[in-house]
PDB file of N, CA and C in Angstrom:
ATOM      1  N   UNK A   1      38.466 -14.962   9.920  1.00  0.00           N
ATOM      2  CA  UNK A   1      39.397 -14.093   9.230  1.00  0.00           C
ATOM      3  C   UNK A   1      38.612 -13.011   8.488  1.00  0.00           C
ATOM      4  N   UNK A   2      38.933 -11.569   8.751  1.00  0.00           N
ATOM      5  CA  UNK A   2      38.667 -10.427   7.943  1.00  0.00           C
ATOM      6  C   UNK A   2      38.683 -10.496   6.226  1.00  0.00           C
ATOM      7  N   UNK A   3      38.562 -10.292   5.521  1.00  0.00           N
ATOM      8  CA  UNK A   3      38.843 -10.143   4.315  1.00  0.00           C
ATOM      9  C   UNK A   3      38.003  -8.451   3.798  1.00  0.00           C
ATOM     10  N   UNK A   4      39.527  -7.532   3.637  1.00  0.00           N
ATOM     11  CA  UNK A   4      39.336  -6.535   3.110  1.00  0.00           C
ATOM     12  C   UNK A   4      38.387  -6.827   1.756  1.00  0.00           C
ATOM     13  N   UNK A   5      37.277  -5.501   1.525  1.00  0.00           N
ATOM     14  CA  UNK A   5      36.620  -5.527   0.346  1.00  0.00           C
ATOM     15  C   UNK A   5      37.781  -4.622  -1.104  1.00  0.00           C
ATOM     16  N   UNK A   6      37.331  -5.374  -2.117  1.00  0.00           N
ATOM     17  CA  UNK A   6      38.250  -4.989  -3.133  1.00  0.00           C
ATOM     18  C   UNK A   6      36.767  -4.658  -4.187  1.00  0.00           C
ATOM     19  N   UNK A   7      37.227  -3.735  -5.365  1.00  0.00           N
ATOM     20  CA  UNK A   7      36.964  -3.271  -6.314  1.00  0.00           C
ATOM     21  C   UNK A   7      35.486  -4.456  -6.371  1.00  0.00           C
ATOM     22  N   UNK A   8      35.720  -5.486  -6.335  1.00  0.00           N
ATOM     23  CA  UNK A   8      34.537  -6.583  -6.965  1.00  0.00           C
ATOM     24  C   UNK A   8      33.479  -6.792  -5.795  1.00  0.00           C
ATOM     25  N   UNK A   9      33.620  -6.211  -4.709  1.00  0.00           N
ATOM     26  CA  UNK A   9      32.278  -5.962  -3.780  1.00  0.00           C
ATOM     27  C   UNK A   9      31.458  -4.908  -4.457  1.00  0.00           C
ATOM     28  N   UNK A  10      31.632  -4.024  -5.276  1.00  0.00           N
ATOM     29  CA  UNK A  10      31.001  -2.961  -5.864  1.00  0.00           C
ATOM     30  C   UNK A  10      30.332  -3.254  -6.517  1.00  0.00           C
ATOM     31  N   UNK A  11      30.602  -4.179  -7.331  1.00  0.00           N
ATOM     32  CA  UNK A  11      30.078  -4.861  -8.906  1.00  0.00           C
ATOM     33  C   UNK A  11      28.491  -4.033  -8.859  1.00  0.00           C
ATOM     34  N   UNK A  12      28.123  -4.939  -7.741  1.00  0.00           N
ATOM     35  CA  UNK A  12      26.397  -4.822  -7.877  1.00  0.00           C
ATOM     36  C   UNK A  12      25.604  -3.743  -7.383  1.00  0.00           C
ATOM     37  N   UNK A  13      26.477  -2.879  -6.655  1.00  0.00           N
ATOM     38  CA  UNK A  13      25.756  -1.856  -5.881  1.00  0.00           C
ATOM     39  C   UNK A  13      26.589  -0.700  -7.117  1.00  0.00           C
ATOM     40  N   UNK A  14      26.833  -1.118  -8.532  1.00  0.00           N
ATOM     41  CA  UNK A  14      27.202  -0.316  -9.174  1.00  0.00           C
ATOM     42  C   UNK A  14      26.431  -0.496 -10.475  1.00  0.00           C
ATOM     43  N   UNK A  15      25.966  -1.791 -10.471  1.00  0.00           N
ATOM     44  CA  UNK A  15      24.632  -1.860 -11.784  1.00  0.00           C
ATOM     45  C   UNK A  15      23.459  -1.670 -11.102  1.00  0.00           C
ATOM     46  N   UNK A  16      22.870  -1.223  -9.682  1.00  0.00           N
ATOM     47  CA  UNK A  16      21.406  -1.234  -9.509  1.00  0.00           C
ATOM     48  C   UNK A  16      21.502   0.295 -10.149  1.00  0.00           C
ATOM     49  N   UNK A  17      22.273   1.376 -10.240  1.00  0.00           N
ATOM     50  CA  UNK A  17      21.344   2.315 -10.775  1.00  0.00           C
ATOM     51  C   UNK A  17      20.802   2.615 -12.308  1.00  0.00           C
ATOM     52  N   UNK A  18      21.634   1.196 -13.092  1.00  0.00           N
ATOM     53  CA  UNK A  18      21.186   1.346 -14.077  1.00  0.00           C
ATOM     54  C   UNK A  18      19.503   0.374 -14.739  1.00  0.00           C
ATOM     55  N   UNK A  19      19.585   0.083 -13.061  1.00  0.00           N
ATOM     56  CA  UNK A  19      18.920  -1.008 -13.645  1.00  0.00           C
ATOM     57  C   UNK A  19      17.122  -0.500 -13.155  1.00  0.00           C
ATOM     58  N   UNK A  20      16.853   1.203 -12.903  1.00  0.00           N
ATOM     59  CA  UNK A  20      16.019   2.039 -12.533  1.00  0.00           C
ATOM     60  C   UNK A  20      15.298   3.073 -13.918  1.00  0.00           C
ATOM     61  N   UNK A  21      14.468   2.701 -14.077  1.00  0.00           N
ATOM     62  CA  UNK A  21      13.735   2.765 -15.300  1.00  0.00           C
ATOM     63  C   UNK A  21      14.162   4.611 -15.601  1.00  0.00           C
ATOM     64  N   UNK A  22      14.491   5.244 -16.177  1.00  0.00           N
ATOM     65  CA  UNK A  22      14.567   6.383 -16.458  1.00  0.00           C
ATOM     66  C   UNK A  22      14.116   7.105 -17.512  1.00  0.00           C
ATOM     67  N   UNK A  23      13.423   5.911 -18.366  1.00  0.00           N
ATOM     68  CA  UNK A  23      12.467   6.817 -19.588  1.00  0.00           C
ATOM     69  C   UNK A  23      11.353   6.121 -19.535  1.00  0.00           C
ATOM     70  N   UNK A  24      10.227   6.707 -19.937  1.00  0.00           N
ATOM     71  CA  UNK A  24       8.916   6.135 -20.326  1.00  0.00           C
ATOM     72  C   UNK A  24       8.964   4.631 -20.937  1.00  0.00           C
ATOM     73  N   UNK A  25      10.230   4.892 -21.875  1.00  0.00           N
ATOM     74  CA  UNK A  25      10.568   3.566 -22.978  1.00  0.00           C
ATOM     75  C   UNK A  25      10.737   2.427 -22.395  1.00  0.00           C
ATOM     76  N   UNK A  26      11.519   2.787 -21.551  1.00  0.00           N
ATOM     77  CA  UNK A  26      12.490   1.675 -20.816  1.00  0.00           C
ATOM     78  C   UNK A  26      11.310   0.381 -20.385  1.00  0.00           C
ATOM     79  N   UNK A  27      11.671  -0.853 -20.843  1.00  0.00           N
ATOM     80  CA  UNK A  27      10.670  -2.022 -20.742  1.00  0.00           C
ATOM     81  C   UNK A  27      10.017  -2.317 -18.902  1.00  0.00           C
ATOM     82  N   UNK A  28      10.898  -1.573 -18.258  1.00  0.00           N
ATOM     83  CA  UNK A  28      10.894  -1.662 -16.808  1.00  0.00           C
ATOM     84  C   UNK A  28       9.856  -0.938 -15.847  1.00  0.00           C
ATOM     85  N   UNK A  29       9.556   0.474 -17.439  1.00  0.00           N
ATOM     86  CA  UNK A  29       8.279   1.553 -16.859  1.00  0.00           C
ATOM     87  C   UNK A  29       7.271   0.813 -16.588  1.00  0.00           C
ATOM     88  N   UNK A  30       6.793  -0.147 -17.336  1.00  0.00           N
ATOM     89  CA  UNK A  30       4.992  -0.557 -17.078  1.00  0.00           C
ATOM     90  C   UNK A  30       5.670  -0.992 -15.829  1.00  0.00           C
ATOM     91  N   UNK A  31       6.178  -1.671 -15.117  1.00  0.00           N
ATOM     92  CA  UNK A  31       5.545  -2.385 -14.123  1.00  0.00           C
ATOM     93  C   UNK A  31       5.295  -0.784 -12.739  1.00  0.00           C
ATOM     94  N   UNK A  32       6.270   0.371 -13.049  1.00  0.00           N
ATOM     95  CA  UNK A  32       6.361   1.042 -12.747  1.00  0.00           C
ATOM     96  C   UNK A  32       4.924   1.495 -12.345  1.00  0.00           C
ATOM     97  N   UNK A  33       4.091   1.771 -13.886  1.00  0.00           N
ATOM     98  CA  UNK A  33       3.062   2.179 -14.081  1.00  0.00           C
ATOM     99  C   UNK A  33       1.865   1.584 -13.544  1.00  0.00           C
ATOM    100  N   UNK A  34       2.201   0.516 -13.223  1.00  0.00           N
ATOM    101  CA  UNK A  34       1.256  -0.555 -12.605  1.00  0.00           C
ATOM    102  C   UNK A  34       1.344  -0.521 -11.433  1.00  0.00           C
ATOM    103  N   UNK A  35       2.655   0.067 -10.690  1.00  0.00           N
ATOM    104  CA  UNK A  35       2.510   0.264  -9.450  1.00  0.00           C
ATOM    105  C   UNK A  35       1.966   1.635  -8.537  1.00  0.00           C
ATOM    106  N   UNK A  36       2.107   2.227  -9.596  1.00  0.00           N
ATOM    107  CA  UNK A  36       1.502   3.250  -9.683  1.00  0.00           C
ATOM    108  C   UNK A  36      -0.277   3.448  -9.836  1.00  0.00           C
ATOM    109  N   UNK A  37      -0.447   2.811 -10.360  1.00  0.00           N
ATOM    110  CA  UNK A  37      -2.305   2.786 -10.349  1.00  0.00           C
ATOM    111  C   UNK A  37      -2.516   1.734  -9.209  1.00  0.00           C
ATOM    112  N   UNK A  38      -2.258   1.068  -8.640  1.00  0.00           N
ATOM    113  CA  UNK A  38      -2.507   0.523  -7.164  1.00  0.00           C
ATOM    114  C   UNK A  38      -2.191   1.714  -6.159  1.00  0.00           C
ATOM    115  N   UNK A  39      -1.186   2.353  -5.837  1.00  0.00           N
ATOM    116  CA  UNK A  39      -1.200   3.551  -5.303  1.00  0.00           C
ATOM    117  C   UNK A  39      -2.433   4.367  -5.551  1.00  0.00           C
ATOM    118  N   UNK A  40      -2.865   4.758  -6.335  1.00  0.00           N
ATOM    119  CA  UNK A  40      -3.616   5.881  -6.804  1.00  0.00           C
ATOM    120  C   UNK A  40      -4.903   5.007  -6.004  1.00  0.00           C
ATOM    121  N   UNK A  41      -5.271   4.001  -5.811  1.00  0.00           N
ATOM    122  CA  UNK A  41      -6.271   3.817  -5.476  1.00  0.00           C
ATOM    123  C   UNK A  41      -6.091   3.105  -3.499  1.00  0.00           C
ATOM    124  N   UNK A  42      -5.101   3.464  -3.156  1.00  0.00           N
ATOM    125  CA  UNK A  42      -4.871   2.938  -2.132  1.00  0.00           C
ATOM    126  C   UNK A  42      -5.288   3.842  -0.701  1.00  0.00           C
ATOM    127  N   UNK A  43      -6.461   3.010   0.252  1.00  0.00           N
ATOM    128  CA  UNK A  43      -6.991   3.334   0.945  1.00  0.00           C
ATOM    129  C   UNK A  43      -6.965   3.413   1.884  1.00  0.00           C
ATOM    130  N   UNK A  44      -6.050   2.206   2.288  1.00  0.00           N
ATOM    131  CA  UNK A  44      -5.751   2.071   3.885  1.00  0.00           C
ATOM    132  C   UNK A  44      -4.437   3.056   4.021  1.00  0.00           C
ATOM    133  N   UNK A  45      -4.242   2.988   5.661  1.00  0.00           N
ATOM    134  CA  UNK A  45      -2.892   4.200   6.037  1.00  0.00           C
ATOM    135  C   UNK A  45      -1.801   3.841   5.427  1.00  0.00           C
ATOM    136  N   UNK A  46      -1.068   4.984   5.132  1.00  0.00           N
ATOM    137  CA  UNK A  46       0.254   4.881   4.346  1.00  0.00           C
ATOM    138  C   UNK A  46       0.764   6.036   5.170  1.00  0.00           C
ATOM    139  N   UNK A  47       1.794   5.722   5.475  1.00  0.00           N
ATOM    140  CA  UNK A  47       3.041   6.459   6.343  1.00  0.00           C
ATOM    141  C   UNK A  47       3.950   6.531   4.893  1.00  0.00           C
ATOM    142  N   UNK A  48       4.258   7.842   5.213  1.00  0.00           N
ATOM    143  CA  UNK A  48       6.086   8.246   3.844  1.00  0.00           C
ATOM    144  C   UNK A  48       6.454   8.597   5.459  1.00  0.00           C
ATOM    145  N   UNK A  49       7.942   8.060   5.163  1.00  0.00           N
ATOM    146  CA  UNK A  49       8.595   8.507   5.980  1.00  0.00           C
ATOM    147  C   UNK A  49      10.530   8.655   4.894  1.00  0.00           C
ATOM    148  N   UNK A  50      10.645   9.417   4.314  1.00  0.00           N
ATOM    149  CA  UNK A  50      11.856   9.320   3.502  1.00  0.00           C
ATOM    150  C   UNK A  50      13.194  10.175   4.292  1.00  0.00           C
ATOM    151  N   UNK A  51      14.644   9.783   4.185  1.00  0.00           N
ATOM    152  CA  UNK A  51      15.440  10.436   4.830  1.00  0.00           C
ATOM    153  C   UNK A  51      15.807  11.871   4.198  1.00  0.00           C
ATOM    154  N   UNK A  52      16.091  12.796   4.805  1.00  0.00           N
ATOM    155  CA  UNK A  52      16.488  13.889   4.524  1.00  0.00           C
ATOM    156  C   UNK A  52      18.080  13.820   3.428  1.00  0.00           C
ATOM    157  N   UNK A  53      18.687  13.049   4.036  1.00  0.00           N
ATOM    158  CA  UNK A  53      19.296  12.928   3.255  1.00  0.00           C
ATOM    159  C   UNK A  53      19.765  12.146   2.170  1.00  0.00           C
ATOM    160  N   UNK A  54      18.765  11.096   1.928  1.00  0.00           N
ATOM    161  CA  UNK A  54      18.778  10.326   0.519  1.00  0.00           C
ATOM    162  C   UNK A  54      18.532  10.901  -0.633  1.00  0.00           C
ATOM    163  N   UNK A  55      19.460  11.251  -1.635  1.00  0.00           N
ATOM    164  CA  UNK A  55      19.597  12.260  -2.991  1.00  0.00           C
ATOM    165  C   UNK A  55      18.205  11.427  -3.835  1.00  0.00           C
ATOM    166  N   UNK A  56      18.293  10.015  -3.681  1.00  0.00           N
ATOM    167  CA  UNK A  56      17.474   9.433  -4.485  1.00  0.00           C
ATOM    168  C   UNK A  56      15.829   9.579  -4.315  1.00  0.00           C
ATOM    169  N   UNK A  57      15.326   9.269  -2.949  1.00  0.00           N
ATOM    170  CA  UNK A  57      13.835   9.845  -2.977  1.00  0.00           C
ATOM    171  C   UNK A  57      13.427  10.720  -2.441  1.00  0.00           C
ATOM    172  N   UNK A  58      14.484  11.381  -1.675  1.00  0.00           N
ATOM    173  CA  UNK A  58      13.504  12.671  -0.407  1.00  0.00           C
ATOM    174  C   UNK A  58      12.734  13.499  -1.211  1.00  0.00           C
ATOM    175  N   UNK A  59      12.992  13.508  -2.976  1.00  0.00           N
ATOM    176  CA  UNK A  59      11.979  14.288  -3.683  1.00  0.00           C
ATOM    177  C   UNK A  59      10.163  13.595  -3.914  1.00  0.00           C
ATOM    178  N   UNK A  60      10.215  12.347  -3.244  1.00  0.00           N
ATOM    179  CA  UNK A  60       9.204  11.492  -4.065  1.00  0.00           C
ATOM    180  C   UNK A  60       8.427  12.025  -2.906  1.00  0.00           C
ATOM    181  N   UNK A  61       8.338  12.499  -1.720  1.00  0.00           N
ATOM    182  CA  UNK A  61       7.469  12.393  -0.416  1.00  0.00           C
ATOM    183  C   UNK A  61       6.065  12.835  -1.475  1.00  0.00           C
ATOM    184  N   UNK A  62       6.718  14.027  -2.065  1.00  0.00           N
ATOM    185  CA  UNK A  62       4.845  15.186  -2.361  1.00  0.00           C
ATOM    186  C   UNK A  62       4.484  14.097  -3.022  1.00  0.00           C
ATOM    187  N   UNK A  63       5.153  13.457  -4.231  1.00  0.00           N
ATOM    188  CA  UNK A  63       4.151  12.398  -5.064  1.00  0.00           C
ATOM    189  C   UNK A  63       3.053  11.410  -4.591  1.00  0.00           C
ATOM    190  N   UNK A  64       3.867  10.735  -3.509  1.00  0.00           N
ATOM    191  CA  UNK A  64       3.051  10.105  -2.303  1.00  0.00           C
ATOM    192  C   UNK A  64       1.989  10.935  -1.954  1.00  0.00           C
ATOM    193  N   UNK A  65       2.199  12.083  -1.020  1.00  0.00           N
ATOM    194  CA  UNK A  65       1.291  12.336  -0.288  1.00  0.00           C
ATOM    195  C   UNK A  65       0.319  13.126  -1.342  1.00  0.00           C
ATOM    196  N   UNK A  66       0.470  13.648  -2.871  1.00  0.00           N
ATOM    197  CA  UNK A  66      -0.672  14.083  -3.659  1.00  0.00           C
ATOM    198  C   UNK A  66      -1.870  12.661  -4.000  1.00  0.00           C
ATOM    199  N   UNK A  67      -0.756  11.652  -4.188  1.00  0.00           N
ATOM    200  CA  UNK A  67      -1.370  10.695  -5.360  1.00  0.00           C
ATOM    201  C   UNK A  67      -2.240   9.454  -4.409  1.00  0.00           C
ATOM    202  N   UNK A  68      -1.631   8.939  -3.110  1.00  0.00           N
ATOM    203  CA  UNK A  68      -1.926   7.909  -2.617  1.00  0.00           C
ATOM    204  C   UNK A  68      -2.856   8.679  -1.935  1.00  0.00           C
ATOM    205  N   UNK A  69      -4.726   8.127  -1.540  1.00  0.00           N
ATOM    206  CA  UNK A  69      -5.653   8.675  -0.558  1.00  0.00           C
ATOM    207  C   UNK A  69      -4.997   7.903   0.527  1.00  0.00           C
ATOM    208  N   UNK A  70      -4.056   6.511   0.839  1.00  0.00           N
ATOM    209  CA  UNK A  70      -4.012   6.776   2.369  1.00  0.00           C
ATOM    210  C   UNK A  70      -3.209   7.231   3.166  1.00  0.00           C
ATOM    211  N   UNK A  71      -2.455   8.634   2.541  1.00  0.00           N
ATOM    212  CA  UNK A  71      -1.633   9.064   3.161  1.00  0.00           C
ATOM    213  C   UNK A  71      -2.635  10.625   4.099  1.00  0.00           C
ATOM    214  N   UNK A  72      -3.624  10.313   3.551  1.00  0.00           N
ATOM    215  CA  UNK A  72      -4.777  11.631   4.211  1.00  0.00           C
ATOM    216  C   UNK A  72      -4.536  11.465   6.065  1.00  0.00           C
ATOM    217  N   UNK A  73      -3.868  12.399   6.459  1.00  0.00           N
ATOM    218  CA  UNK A  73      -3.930  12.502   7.709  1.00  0.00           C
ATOM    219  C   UNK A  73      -3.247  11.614   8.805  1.00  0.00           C
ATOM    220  N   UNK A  74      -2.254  11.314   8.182  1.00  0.00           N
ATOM    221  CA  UNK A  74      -1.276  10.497   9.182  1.00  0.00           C
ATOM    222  C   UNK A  74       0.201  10.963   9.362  1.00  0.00           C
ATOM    223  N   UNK A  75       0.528  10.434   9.993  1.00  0.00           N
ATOM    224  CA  UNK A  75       1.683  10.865  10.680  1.00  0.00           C
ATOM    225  C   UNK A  75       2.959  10.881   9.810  1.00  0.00           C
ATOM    226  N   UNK A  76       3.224  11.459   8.525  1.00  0.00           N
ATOM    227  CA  UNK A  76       4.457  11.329   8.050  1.00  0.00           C
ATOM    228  C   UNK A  76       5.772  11.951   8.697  1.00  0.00           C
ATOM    229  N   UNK A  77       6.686  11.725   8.169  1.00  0.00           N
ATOM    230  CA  UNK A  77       8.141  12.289   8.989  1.00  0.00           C
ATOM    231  C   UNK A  77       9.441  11.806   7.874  1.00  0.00           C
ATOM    232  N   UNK A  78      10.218  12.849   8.256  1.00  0.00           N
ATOM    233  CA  UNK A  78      11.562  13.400   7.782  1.00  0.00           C
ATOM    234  C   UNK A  78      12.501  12.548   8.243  1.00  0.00           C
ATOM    235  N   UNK A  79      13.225  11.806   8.102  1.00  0.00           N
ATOM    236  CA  UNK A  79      13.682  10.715   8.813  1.00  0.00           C
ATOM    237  C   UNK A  79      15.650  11.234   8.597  1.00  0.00           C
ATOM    238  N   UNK A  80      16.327  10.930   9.504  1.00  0.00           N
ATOM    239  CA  UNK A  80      17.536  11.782   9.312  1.00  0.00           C
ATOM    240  C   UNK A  80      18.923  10.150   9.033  1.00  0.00           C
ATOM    241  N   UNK A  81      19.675  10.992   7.961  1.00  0.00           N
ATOM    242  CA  UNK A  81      20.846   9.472   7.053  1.00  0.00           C
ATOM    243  C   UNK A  81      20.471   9.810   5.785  1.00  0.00           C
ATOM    244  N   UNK A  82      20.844   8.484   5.251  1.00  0.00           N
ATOM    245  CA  UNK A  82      20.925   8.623   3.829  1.00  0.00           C
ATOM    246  C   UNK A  82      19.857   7.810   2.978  1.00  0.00           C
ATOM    247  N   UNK A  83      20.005   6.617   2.264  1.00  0.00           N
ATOM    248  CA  UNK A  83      18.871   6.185   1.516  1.00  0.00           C
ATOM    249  C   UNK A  83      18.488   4.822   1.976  1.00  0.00           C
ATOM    250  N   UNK A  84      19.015   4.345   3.008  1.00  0.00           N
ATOM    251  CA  UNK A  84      19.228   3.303   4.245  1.00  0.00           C
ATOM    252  C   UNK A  84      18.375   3.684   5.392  1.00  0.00           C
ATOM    253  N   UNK A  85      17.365   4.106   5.484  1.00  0.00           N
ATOM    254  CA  UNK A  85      16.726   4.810   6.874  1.00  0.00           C
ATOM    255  C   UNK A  85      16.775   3.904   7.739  1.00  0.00           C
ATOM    256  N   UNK A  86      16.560   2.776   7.761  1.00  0.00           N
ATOM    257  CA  UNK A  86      16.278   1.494   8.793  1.00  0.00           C
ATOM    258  C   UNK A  86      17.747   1.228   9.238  1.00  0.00           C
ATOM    259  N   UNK A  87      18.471   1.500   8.158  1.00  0.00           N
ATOM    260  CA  UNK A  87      19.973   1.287   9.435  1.00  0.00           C
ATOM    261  C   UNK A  87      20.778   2.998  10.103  1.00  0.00           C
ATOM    262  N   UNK A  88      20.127   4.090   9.508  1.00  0.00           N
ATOM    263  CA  UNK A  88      20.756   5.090   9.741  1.00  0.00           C
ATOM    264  C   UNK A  88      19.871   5.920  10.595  1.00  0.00           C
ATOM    265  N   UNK A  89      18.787   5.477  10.940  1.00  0.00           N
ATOM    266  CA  UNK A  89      17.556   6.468  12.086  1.00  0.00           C
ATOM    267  C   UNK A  89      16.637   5.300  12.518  1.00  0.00           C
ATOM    268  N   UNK A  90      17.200   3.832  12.891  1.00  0.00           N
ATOM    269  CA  UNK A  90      16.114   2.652  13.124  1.00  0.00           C
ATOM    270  C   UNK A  90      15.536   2.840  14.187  1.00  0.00           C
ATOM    271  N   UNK A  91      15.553   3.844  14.985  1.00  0.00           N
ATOM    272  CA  UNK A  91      14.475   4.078  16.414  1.00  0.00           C
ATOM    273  C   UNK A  91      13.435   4.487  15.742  1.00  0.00           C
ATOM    274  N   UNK A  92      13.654   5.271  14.924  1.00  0.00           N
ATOM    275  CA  UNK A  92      12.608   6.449  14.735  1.00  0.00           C
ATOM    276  C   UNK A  92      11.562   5.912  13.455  1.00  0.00           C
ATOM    277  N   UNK A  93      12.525   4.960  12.528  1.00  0.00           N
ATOM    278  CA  UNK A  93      11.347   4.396  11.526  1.00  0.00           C
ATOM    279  C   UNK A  93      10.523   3.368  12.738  1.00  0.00           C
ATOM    280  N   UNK A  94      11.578   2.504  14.038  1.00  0.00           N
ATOM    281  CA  UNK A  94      10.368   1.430  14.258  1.00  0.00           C
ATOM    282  C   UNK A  94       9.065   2.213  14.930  1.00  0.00           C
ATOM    283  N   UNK A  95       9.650   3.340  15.326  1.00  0.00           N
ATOM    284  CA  UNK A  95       8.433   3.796  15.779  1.00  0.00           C
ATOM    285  C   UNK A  95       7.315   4.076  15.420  1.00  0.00           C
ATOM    286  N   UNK A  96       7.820   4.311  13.779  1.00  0.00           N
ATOM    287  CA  UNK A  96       6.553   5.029  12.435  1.00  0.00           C
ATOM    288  C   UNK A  96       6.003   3.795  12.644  1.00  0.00           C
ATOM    289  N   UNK A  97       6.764   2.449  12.517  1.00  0.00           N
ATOM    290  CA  UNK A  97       6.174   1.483  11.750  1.00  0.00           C
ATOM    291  C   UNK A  97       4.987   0.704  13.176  1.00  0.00           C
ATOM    292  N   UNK A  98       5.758   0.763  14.315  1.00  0.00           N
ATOM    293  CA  UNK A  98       4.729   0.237  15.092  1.00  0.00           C
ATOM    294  C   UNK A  98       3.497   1.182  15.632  1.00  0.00           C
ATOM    295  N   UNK A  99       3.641   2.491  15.392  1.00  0.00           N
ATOM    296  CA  UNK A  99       2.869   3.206  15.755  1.00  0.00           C
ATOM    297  C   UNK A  99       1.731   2.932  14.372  1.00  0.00           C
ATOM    298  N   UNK A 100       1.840   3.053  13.256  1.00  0.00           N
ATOM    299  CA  UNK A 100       0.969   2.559  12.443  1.00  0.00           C
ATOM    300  C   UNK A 100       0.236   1.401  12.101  1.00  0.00           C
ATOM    301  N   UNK A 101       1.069   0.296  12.478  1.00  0.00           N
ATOM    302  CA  UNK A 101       0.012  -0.991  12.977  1.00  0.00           C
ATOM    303  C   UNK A 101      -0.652  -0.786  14.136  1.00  0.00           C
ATOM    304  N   UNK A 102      -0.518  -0.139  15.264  1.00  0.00           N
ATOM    305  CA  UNK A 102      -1.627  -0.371  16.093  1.00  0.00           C
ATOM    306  C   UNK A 102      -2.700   0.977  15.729  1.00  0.00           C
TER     307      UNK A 102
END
């Protein structure tokens, strides 16, 4: 049996954006910050591949590709949908993704 979604399927896909650190203050930044200095020192290949149309990171690509060294010279890409790439362009990420393991 179907069961239409009502108001209370939302619940949670309506507190994750609060739950995204948005000030320095916020107790949630360090780990932020911590993930951030592993980046900064990260050596092996790193593929960005972000969708064109996700409002939320298609701005983060430059941060990546300034801050992380293993994004030096690999194959990034523009990936087309929204902030779901793996269900809205999944040919084209498996391709990033298997083309970068081998």
């Amino acid at each position: 049996m179907y069961v239409l979604p009502t108001p209370a399927f939302a619940v949670a896909a309506r507190a994750y954006p609060s739950l995204v650190p948005a000030t320095a203050m916020d107790p949630a930044s360090d780990a932020n910050r911590r993930a951030w200095e592993v980046f900064r020192r990260w050596e092996k290949p790193f593929v960005c591949c972000f969708s064109d149309g996700d409002p939320i990171t298609r701005t983060m690509a430059p941060l990546f590709l300034d801050r992380v060294p293993g994004t030096k010279a690999q194959p990034h890409a523009t990936l087309h949908g929204g902030h779901f790439i793996q269900e809205d362009d999944p040919q084209t990420f498996a391709r990033l993704v298997i083309d970068l393991v081998r």
